[in-house]
PDB file of N, CA and C in Angstrom:
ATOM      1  N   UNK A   1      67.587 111.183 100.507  1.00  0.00           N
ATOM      2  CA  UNK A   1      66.281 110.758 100.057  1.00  0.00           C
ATOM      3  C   UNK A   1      66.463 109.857  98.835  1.00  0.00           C
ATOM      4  N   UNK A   2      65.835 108.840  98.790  1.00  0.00           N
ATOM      5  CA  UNK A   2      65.823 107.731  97.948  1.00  0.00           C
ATOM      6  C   UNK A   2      65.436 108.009  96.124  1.00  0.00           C
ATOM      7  N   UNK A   3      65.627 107.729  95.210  1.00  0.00           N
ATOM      8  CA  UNK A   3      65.586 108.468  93.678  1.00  0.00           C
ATOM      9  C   UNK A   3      63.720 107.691  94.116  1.00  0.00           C
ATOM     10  N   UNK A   4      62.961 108.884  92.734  1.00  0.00           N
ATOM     11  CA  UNK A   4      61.593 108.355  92.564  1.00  0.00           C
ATOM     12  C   UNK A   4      61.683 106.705  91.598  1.00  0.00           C
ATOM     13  N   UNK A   5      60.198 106.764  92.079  1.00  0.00           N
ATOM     14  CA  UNK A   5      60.709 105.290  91.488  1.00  0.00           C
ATOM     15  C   UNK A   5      58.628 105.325  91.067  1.00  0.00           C
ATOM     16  N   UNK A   6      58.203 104.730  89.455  1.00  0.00           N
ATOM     17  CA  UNK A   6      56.974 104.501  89.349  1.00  0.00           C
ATOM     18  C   UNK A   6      56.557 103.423  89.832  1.00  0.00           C
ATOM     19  N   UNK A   7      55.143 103.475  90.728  1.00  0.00           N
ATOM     20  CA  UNK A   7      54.657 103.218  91.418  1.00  0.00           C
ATOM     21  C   UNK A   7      54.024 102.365  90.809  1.00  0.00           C
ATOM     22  N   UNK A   8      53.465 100.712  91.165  1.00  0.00           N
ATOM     23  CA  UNK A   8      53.148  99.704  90.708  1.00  0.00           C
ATOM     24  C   UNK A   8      51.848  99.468  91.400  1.00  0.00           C
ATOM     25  N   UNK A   9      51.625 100.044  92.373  1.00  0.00           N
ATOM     26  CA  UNK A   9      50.573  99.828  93.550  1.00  0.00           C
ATOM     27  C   UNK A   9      49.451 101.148  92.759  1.00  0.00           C
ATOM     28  N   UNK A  10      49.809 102.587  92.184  1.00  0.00           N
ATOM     29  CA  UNK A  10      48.947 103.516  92.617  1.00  0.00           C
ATOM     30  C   UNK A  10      49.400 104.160  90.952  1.00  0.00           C
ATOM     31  N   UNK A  11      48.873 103.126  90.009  1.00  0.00           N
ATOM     32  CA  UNK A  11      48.868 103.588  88.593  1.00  0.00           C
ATOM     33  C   UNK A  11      47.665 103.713  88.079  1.00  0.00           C
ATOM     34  N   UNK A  12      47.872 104.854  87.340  1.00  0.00           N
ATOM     35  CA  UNK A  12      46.574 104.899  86.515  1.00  0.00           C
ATOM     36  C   UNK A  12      46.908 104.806  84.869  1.00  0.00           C
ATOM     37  N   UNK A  13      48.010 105.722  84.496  1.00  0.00           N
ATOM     38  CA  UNK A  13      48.539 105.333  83.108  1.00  0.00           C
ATOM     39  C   UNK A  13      50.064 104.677  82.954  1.00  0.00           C
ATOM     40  N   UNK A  14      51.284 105.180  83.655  1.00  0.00           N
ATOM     41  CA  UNK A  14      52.254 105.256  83.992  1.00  0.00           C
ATOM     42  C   UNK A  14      52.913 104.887  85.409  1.00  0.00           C
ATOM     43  N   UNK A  15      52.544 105.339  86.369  1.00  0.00           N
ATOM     44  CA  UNK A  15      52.537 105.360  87.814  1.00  0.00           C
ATOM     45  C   UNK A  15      53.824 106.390  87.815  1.00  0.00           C
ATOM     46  N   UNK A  16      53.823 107.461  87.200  1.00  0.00           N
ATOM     47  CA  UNK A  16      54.476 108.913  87.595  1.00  0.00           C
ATOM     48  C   UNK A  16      53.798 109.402  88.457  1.00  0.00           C
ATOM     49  N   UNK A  17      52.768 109.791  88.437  1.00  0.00           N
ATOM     50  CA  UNK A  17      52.358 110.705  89.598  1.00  0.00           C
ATOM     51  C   UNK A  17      51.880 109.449  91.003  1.00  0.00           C
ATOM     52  N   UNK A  18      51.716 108.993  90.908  1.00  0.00           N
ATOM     53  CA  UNK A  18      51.735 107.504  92.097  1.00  0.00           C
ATOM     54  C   UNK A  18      53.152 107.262  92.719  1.00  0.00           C
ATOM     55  N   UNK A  19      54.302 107.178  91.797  1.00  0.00           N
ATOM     56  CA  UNK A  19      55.811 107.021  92.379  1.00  0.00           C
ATOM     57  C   UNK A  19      56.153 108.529  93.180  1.00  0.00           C
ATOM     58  N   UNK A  20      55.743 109.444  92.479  1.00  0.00           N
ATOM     59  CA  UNK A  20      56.301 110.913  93.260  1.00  0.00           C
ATOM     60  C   UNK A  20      55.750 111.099  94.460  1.00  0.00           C
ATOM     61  N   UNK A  21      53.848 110.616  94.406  1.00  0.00           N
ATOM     62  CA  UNK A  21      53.767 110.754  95.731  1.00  0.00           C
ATOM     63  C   UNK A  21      53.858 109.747  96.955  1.00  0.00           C
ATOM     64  N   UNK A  22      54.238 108.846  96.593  1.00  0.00           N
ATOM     65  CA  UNK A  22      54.813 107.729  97.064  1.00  0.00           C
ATOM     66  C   UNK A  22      56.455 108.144  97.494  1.00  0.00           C
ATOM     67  N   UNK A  23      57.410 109.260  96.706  1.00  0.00           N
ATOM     68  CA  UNK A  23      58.450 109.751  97.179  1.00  0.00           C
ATOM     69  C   UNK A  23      58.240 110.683  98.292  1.00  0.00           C
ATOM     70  N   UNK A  24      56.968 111.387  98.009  1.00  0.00           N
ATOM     71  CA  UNK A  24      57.144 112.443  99.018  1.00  0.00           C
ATOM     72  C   UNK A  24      55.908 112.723 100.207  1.00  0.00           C
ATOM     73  N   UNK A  25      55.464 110.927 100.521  1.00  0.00           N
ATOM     74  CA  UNK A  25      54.688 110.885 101.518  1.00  0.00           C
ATOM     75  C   UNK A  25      53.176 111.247 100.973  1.00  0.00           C
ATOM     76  N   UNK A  26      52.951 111.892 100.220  1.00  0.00           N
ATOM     77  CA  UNK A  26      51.558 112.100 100.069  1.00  0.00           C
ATOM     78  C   UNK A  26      50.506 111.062  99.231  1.00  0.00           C
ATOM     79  N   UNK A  27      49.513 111.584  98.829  1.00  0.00           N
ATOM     80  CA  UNK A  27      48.156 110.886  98.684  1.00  0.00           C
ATOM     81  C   UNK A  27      48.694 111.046  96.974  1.00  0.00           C
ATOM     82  N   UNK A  28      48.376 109.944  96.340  1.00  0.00           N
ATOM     83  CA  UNK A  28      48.639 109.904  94.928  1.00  0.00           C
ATOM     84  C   UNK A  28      47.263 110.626  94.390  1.00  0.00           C
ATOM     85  N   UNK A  29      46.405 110.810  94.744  1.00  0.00           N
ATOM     86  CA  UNK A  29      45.194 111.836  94.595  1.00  0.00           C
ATOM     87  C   UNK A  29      45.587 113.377  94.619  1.00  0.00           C
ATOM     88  N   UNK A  30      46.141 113.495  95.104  1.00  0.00           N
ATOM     89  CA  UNK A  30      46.664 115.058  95.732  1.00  0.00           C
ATOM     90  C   UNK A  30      47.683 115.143  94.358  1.00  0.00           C
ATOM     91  N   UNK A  31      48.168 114.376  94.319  1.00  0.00           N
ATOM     92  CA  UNK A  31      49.629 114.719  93.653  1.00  0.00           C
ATOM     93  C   UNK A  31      48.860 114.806  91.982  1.00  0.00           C
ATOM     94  N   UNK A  32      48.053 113.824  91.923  1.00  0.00           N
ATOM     95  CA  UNK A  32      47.558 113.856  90.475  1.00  0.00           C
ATOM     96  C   UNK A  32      46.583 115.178  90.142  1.00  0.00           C
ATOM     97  N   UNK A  33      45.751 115.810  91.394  1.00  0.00           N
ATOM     98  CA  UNK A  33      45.069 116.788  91.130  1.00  0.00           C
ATOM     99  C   UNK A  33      45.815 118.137  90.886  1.00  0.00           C
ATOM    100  N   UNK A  34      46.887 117.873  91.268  1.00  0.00           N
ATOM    101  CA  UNK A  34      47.629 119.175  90.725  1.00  0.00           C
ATOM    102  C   UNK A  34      48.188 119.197  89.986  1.00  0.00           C
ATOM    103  N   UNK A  35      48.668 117.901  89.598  1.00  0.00           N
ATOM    104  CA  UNK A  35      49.226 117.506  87.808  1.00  0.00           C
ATOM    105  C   UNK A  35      48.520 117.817  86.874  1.00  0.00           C
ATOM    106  N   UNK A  36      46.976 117.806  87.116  1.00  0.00           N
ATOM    107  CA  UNK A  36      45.795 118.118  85.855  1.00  0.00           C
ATOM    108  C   UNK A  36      45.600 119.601  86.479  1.00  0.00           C
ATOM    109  N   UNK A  37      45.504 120.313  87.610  1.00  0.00           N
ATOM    110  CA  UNK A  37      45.287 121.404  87.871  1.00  0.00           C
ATOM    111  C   UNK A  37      46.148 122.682  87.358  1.00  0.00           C
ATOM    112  N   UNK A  38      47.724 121.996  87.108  1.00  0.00           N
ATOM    113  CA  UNK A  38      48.856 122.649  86.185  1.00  0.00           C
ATOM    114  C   UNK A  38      49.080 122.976  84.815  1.00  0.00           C
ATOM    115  N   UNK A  39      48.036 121.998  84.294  1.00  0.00           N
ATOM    116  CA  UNK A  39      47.756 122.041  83.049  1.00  0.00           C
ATOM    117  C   UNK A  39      46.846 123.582  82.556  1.00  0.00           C
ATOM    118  N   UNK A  40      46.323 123.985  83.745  1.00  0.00           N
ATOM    119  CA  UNK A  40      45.625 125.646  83.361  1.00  0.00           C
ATOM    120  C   UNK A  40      47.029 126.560  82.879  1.00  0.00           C
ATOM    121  N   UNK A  41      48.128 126.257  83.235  1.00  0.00           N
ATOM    122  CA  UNK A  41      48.860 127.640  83.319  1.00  0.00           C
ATOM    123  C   UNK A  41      50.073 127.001  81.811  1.00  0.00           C
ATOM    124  N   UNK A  42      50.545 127.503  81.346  1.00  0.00           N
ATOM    125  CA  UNK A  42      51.291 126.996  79.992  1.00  0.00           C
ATOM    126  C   UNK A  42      52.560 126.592  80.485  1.00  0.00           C
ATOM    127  N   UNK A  43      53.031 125.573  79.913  1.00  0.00           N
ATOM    128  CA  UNK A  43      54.590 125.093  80.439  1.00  0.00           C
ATOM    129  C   UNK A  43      54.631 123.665  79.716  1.00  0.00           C
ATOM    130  N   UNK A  44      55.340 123.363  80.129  1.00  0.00           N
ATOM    131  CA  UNK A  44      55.833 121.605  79.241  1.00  0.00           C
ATOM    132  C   UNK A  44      55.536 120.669  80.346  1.00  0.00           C
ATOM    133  N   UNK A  45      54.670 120.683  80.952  1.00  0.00           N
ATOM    134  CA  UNK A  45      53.795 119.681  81.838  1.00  0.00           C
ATOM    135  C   UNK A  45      53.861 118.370  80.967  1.00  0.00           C
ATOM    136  N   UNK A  46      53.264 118.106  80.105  1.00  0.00           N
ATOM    137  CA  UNK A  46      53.127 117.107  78.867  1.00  0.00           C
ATOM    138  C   UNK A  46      54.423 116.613  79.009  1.00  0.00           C
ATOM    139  N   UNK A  47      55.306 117.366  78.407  1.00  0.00           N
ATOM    140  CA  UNK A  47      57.274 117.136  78.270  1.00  0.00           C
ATOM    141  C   UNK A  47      57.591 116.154  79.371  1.00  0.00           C
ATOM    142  N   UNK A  48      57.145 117.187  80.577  1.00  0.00           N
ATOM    143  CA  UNK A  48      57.680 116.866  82.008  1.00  0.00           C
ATOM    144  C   UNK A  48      57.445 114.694  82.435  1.00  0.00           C
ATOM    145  N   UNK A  49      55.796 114.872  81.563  1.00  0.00           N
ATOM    146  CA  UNK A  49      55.343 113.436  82.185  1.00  0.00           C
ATOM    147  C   UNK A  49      55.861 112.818  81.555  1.00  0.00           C
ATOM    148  N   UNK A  50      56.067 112.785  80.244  1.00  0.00           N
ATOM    149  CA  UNK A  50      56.315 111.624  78.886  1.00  0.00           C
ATOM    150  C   UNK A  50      57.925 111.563  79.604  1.00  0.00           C
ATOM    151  N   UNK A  51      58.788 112.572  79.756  1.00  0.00           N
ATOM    152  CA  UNK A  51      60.060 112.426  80.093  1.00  0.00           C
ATOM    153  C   UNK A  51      60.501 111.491  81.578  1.00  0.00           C
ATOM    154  N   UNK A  52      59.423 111.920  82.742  1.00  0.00           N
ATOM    155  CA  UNK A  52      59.599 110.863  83.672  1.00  0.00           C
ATOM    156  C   UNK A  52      59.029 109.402  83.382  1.00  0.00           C
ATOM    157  N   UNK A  53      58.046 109.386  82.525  1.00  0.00           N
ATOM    158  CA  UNK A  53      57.576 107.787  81.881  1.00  0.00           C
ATOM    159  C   UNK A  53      59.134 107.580  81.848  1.00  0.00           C
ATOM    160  N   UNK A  54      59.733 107.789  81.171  1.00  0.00           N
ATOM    161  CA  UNK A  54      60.751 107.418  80.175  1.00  0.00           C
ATOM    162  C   UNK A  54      62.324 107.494  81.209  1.00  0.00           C
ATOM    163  N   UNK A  55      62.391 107.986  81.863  1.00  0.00           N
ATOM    164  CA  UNK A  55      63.225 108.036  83.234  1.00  0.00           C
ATOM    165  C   UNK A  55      63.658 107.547  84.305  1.00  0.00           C
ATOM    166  N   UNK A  56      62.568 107.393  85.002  1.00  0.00           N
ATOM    167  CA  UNK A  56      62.179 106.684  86.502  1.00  0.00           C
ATOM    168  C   UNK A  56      61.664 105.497  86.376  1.00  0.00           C
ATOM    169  N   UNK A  57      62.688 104.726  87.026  1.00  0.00           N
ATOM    170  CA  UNK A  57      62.456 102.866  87.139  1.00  0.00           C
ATOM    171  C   UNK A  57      61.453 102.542  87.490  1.00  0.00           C
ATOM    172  N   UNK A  58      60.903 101.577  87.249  1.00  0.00           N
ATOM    173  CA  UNK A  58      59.367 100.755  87.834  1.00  0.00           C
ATOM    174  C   UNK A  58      59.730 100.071  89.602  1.00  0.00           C
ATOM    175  N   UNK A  59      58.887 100.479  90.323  1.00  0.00           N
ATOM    176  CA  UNK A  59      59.686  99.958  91.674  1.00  0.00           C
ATOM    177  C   UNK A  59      59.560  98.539  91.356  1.00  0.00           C
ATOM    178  N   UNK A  60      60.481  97.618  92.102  1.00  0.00           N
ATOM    179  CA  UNK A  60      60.642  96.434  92.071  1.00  0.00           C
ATOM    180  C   UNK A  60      59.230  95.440  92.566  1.00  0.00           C
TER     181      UNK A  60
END
């Protein structure tokens, strides 16, 4: 399977959650509603995004 890559087509701040679901076939809607839906339960969600900003190439 191909590395994620942010999504240029399906951005809203970053195109992290647009590149992932763009990796894994799904609806960049889906993928983002559970990115804000994760935010109920405590963890480094925040960490997680700023770190893939900062990670994962801009697709070409």
């Amino acid at each position: 399977m191909a590395r994620p890559q942010r999504s240029r087509d399906h951005k809203i701040i970053a195109g992290v959650c647009g590149g992932i679901a763009d990796w894994l076939g799904w609806s960049p809607t889906v993928v983002r509603t559970l990115f804000v839906l994760s935010f109920v339960f405590p963890g480094p969600q925040a960490v997680f995004y700023l770190g893939a900003w900062i990670l994962m190439p801009k697709q070409p």
